[in-house]
N, C-alpha and C. Protein backbone atom coordinates (compact mmCIF):
# COMPACT_ATOMS: atom_id res chain seq x y z
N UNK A 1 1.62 5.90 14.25
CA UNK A 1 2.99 6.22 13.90
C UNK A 1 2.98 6.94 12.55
N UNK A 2 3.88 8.17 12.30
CA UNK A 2 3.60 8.53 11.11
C UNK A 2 5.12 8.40 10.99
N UNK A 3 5.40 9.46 9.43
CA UNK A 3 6.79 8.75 8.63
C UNK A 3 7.79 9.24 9.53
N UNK A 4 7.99 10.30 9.94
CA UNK A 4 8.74 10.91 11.36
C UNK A 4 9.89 9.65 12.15
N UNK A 5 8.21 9.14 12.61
CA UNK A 5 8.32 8.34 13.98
C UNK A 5 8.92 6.79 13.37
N UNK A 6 8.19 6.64 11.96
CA UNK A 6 8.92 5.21 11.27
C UNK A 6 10.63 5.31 11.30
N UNK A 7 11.17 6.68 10.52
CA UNK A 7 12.15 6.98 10.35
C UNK A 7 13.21 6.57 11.43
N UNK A 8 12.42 7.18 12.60
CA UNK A 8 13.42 7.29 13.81
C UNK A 8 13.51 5.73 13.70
N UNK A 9 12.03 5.35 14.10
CA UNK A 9 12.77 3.46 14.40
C UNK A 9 13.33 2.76 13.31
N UNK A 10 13.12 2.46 12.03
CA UNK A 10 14.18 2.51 11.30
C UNK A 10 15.24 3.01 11.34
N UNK A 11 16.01 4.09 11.96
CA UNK A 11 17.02 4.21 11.88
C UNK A 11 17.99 3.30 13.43
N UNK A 12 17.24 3.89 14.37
CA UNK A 12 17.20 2.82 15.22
C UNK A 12 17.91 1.33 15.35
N UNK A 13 16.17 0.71 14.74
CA UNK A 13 16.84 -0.81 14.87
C UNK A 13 18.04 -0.43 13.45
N UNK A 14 18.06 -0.22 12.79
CA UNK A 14 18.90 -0.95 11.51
C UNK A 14 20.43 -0.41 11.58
N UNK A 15 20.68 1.03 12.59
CA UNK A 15 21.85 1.57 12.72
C UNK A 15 22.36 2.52 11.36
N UNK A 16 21.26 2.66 10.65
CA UNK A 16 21.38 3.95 9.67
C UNK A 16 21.42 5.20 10.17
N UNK A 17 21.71 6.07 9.93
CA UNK A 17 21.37 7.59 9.70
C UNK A 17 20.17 7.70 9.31
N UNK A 18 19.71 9.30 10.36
CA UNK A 18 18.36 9.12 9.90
C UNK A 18 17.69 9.61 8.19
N UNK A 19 18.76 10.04 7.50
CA UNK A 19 18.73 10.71 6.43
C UNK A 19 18.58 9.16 5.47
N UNK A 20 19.59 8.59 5.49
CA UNK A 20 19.74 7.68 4.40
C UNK A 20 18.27 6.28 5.16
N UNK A 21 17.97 6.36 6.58
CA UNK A 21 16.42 5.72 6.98
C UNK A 21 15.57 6.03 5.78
N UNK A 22 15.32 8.02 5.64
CA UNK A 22 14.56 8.70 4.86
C UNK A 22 14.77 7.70 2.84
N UNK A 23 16.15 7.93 3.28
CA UNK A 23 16.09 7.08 1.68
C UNK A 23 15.57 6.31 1.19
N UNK A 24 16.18 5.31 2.15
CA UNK A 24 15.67 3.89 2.20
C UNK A 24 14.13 3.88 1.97
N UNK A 25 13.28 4.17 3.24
CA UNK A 25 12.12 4.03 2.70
C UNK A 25 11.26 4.81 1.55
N UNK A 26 11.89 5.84 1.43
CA UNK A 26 11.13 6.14 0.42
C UNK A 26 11.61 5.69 -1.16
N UNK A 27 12.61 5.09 -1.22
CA UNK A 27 12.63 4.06 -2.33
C UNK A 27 11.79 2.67 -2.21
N UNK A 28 11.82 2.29 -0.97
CA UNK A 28 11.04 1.17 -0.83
C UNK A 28 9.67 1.34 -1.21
N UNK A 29 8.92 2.47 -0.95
CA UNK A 29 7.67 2.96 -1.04
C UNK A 29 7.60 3.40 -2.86
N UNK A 30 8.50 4.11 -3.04
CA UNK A 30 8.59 4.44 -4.43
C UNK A 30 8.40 2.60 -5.45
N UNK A 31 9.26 1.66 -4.76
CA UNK A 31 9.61 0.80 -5.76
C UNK A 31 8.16 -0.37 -5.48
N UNK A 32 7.42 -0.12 -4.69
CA UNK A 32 6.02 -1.02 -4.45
C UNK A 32 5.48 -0.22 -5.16
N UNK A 33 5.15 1.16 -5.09
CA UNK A 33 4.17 1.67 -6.14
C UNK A 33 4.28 1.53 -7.67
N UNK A 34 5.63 1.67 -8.12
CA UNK A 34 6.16 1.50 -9.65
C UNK A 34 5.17 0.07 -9.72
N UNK A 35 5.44 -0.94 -8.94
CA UNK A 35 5.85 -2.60 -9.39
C UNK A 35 3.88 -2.76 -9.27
N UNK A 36 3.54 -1.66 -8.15
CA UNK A 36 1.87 -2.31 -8.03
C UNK A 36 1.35 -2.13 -9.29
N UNK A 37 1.84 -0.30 -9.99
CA UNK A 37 1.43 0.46 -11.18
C UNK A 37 0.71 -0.72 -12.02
N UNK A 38 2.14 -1.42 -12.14
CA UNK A 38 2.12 -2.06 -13.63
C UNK A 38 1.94 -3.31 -13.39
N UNK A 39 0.79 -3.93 -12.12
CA UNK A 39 -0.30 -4.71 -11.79
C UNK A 39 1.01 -5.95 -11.57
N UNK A 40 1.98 -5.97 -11.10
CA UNK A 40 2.24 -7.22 -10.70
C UNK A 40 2.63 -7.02 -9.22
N UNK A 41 2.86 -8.03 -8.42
CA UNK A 41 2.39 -8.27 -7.05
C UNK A 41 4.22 -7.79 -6.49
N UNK A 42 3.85 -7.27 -4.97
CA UNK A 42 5.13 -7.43 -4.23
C UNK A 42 4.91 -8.35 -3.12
N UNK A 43 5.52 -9.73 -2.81
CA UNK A 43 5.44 -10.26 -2.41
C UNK A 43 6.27 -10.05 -1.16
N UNK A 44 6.45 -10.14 0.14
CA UNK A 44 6.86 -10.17 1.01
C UNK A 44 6.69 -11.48 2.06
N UNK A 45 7.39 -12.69 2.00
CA UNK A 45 6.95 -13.76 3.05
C UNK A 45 6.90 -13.22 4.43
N UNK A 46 5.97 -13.79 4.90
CA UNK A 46 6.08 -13.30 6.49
C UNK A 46 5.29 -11.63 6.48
N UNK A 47 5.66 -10.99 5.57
CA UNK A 47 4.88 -9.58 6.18
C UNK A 47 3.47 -9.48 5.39
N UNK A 48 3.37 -9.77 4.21
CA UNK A 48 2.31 -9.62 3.44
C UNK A 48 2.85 -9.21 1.93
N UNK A 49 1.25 -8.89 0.82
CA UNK A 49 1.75 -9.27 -0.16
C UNK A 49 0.76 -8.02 -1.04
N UNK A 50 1.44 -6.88 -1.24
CA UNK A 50 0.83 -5.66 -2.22
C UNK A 50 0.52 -6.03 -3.61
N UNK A 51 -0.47 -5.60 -4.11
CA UNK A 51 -1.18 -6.08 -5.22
C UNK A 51 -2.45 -4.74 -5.62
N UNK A 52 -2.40 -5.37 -6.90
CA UNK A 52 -3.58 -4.21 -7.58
C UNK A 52 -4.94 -5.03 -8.08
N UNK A 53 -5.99 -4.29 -7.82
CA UNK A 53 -7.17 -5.26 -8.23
C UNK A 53 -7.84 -4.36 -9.24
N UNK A 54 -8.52 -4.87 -10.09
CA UNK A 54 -9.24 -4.05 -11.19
C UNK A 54 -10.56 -3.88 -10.49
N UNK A 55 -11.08 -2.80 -11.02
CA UNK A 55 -12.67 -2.75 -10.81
C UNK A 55 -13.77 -2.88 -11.84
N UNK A 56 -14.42 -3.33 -12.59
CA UNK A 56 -15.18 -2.81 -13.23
C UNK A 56 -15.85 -1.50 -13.21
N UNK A 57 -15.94 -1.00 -14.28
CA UNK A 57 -17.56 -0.01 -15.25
C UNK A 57 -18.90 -0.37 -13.77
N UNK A 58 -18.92 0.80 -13.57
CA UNK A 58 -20.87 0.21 -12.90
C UNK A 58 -21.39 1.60 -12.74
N UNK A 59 -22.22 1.20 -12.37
CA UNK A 59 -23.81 2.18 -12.48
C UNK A 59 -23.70 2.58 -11.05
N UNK A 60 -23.82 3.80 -10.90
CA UNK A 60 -24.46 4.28 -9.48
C UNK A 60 -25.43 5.14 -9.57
N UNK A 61 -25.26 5.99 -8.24
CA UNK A 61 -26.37 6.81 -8.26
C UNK A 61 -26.18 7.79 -7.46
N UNK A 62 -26.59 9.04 -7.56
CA UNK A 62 -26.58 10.20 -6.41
C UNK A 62 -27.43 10.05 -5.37
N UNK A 63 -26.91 9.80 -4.52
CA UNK A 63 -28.14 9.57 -3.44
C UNK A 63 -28.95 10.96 -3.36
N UNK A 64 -28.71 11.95 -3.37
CA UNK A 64 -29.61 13.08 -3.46
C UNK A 64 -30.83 13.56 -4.69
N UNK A 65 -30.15 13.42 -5.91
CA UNK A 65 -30.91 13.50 -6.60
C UNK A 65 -31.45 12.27 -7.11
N UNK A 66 -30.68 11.32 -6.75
CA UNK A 66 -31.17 10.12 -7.12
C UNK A 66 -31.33 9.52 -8.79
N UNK A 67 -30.04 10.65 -9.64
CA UNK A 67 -29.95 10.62 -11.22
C UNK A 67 -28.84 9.38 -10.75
N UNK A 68 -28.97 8.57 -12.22
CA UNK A 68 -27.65 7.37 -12.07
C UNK A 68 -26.50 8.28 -12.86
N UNK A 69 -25.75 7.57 -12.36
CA UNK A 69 -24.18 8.23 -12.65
C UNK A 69 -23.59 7.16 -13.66
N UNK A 70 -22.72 6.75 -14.06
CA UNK A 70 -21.35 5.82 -14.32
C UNK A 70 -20.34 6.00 -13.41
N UNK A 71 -19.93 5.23 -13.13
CA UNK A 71 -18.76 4.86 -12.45
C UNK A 71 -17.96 4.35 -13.51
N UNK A 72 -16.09 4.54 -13.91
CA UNK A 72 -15.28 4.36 -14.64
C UNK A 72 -14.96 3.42 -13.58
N UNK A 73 -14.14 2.32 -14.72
CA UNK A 73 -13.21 1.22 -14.16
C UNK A 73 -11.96 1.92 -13.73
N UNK A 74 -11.28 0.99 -12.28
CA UNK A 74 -10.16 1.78 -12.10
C UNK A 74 -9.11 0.31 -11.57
N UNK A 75 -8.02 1.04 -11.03
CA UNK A 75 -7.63 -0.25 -10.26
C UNK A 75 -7.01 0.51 -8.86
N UNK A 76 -7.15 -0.50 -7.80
CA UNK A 76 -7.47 -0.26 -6.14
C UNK A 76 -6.00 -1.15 -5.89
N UNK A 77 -5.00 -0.18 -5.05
CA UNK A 77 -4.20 -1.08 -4.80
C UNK A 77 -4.81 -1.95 -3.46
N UNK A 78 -4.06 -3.13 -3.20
CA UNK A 78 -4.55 -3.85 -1.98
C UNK A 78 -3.53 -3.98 -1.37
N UNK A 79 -3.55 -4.58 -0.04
CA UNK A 79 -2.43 -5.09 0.78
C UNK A 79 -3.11 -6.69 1.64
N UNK A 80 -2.60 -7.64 1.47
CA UNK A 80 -3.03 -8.91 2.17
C UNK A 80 -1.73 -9.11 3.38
N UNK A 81 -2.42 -9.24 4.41
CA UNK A 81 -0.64 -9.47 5.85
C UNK A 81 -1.06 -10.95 5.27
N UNK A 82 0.24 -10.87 5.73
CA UNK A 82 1.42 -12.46 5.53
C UNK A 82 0.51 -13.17 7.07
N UNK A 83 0.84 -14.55 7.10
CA UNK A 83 0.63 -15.26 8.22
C UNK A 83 1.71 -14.56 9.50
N UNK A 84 3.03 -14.31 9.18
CA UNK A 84 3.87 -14.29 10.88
C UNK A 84 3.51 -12.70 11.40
N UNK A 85 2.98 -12.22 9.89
CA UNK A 85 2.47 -10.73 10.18
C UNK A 85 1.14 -10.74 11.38
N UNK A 86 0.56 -11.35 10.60
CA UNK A 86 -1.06 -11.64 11.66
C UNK A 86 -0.73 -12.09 13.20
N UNK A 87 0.41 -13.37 12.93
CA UNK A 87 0.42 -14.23 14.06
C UNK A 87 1.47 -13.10 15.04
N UNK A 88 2.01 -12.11 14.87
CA UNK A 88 2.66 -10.97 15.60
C UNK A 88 1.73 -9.93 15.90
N UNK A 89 0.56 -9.84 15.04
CA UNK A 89 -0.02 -8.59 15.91
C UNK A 89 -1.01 -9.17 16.89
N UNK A 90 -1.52 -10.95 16.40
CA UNK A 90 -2.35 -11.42 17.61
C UNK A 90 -1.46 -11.76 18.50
């Protein structure tokens, strides 16, 4: 499903327009990324729970030339599903 096809069913089930669907989620999407940014969690019961994880500094390597590199610390957003999330797609 891409954002298109979300849109439509969002507008759908919820009885929006598909314009203000478009809104909607993309504030929703806008307001998880702000809240992940600045490393605190969006919690959602039942669907799951967006979060940011740090990485450390590490050492790699080019596999070709086989010179070590650095790797910079970063942070990785995550997503964990909720239990009724899991227990709906099994």
């Amino acid at each position: 499903m891409n954002k298109n096809e979300l849109v439509a069913k969002m507008s759908e089930l919820s009885g929006l327009t598909k314009v203000d669907s478009v809104k909607a989620l993309d504030a929703f999407i806008k307001a998880v990324m702000d809240t992940v940014k600045s490393k605190e969690q969006v919690l959602l019961v039942g669907f799951g729970t967006f979060y940011s994880l740090e990485r450390k500094a590490s050492e790699g390597f080019n596999p070709r030339t086989r010179a070590k590199i650095k790797i910079a610390a970063s942070n990785r957003p995550k997503f964990r599903a909720g239990k009724q999330f899991i227990d709906t797609v099994n």
